[in-house]
Each structure stands twice: as C-alpha cells, then as structure tokens.
Protein backbone atom coordinates (compact mmCIF):
# COMPACT_ATOMS: atom_id res chain seq x y z
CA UNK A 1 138.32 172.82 128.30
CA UNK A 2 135.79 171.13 126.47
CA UNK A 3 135.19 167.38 125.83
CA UNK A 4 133.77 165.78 122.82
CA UNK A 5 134.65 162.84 123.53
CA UNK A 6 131.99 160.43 122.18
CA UNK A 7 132.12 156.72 123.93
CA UNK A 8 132.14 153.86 121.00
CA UNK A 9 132.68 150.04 120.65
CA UNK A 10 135.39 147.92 120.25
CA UNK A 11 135.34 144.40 118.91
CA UNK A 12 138.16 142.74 120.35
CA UNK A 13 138.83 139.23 118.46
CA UNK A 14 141.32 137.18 119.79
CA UNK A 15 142.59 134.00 117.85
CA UNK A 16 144.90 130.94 117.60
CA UNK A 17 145.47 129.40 114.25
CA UNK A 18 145.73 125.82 112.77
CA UNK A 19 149.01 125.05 110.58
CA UNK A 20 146.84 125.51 107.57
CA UNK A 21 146.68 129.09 106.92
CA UNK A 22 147.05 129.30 102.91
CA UNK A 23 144.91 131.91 102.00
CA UNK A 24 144.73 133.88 105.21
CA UNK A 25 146.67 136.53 104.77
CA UNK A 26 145.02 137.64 101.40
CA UNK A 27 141.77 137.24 103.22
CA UNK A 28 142.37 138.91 106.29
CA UNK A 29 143.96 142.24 104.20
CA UNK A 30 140.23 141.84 102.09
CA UNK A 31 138.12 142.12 105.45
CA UNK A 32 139.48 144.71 106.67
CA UNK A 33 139.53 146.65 102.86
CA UNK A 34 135.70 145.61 103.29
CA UNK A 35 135.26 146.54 106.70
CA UNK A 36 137.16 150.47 106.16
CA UNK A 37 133.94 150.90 103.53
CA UNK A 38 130.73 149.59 106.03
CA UNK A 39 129.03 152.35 107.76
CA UNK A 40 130.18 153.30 111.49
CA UNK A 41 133.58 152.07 110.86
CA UNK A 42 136.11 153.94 112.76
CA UNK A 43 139.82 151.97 112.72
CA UNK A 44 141.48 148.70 113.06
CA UNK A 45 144.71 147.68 115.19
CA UNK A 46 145.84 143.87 115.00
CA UNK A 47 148.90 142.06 116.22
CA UNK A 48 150.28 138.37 115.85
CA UNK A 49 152.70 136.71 117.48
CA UNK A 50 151.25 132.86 118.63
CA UNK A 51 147.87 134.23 119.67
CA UNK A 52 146.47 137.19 116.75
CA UNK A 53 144.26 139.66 118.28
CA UNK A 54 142.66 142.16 116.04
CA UNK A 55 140.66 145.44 117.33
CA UNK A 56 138.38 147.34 114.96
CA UNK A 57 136.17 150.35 116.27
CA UNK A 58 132.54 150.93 115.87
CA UNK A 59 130.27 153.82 116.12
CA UNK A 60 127.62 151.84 117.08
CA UNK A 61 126.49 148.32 117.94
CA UNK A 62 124.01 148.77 115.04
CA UNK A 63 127.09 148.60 113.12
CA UNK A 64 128.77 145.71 114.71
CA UNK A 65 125.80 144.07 113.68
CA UNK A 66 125.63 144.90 110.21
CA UNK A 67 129.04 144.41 109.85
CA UNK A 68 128.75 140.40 111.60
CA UNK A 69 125.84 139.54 109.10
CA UNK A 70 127.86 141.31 105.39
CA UNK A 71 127.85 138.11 103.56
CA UNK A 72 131.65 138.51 102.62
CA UNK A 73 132.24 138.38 106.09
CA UNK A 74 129.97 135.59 106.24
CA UNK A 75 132.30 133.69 103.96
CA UNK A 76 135.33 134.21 105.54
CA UNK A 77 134.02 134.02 108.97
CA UNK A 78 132.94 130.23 108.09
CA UNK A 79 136.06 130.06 106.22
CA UNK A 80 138.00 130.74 109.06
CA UNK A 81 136.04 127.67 110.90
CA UNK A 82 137.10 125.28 108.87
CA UNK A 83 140.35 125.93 108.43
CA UNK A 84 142.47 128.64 109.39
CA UNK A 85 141.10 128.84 113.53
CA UNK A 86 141.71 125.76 116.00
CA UNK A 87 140.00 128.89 118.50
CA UNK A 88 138.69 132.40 118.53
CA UNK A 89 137.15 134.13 120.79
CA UNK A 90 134.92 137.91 120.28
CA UNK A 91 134.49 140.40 122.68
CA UNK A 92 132.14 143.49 122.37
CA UNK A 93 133.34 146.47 124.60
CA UNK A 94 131.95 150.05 125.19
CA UNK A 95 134.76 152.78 125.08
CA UNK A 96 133.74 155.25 127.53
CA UNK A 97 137.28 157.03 127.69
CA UNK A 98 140.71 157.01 126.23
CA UNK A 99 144.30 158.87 126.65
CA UNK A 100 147.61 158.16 125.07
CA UNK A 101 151.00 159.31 125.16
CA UNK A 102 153.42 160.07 122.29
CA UNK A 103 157.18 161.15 122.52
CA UNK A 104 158.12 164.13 121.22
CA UNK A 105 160.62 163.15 118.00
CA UNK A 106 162.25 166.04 117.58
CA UNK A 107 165.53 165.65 115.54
C-alpha cells in the first residue's frame, strides 16, 4: 500500500454578515472564479446558514500569501469591511491527513 498523500493548507474563514449584503453574492461567485485560476489552488467548500464559513485549499502557504495580497481580493476583502461583515474571522491550518466515506448508490 503506498501513500502519496501530500499534507496542504486550509484557510478556514468563518463569517457573520450585516443586513446589507447587495452585491455579495456576485462578488463572492467572482473570488472564488479568481481564486480557481491563482497558483497552488486546490478546491473550495462553503456553507451558510446564520454564520458562512468558506474552506479553500492551498498547496502552499506561499500561496495563501499570494492569494491574500491579489489586488481583486484586496478590493473585495475591504469591501467586505465596510459593508457586507459585522465579523470574520481566518484561520490557517496544515492538513496532515484526511479520510472520507461515501455510500455506495447503487440503483
């Protein structure tokens, strides 16, 4: 059995919004077109439902990094201080393992 399993990062950002949130959706569906083309970008998982938290993957904290300072993101990210996010909060994790489990579907 072999693993090739290689660890990588997760940036884990967790959000509440404000009532204004015109314009959030079409910006939120451009960052993550914009973040699917930036080098070392490996997947995104988000879910709302009162609090939003969104998940994208990283090869590297190089990466991360890059990604933080694109000036798109720069825009929305002060964007989304002033008037989409009463709070936010990002977390930078290592993935040093993973498993999952799916159901066989058969029909």
């Amino acid at each position: 059995m072999t693993n090739d399993f290689k660890p990588y990062y997760a940036v884990i950002f967790t959000s509440t919004q404000n009532e204004i949130i015109e314009g959030y959706a079409d910006m939120a569906d451009k960052m993550e077109h914009l973040a699917k083309q930036q080098p070392g970008f490996l997947g995104m998982e988000s879910a709302r439902d009162g609090i939003g938290i969104t998940v994208s993957y990283w090869e590297t904290v190089e990466a991360i990094n890059n990604w933080k300072q694109q000036t798109e993101h720069l825009q929305a990210q002060q964007k989304g201080r002033q008037d989409w996010y009463s709070w936010y909060k990002v977390r930078i994790c290592k993935v040093e393992r993973e498993y999952e489990f799916l159901r066989n579907q058969e029909s």
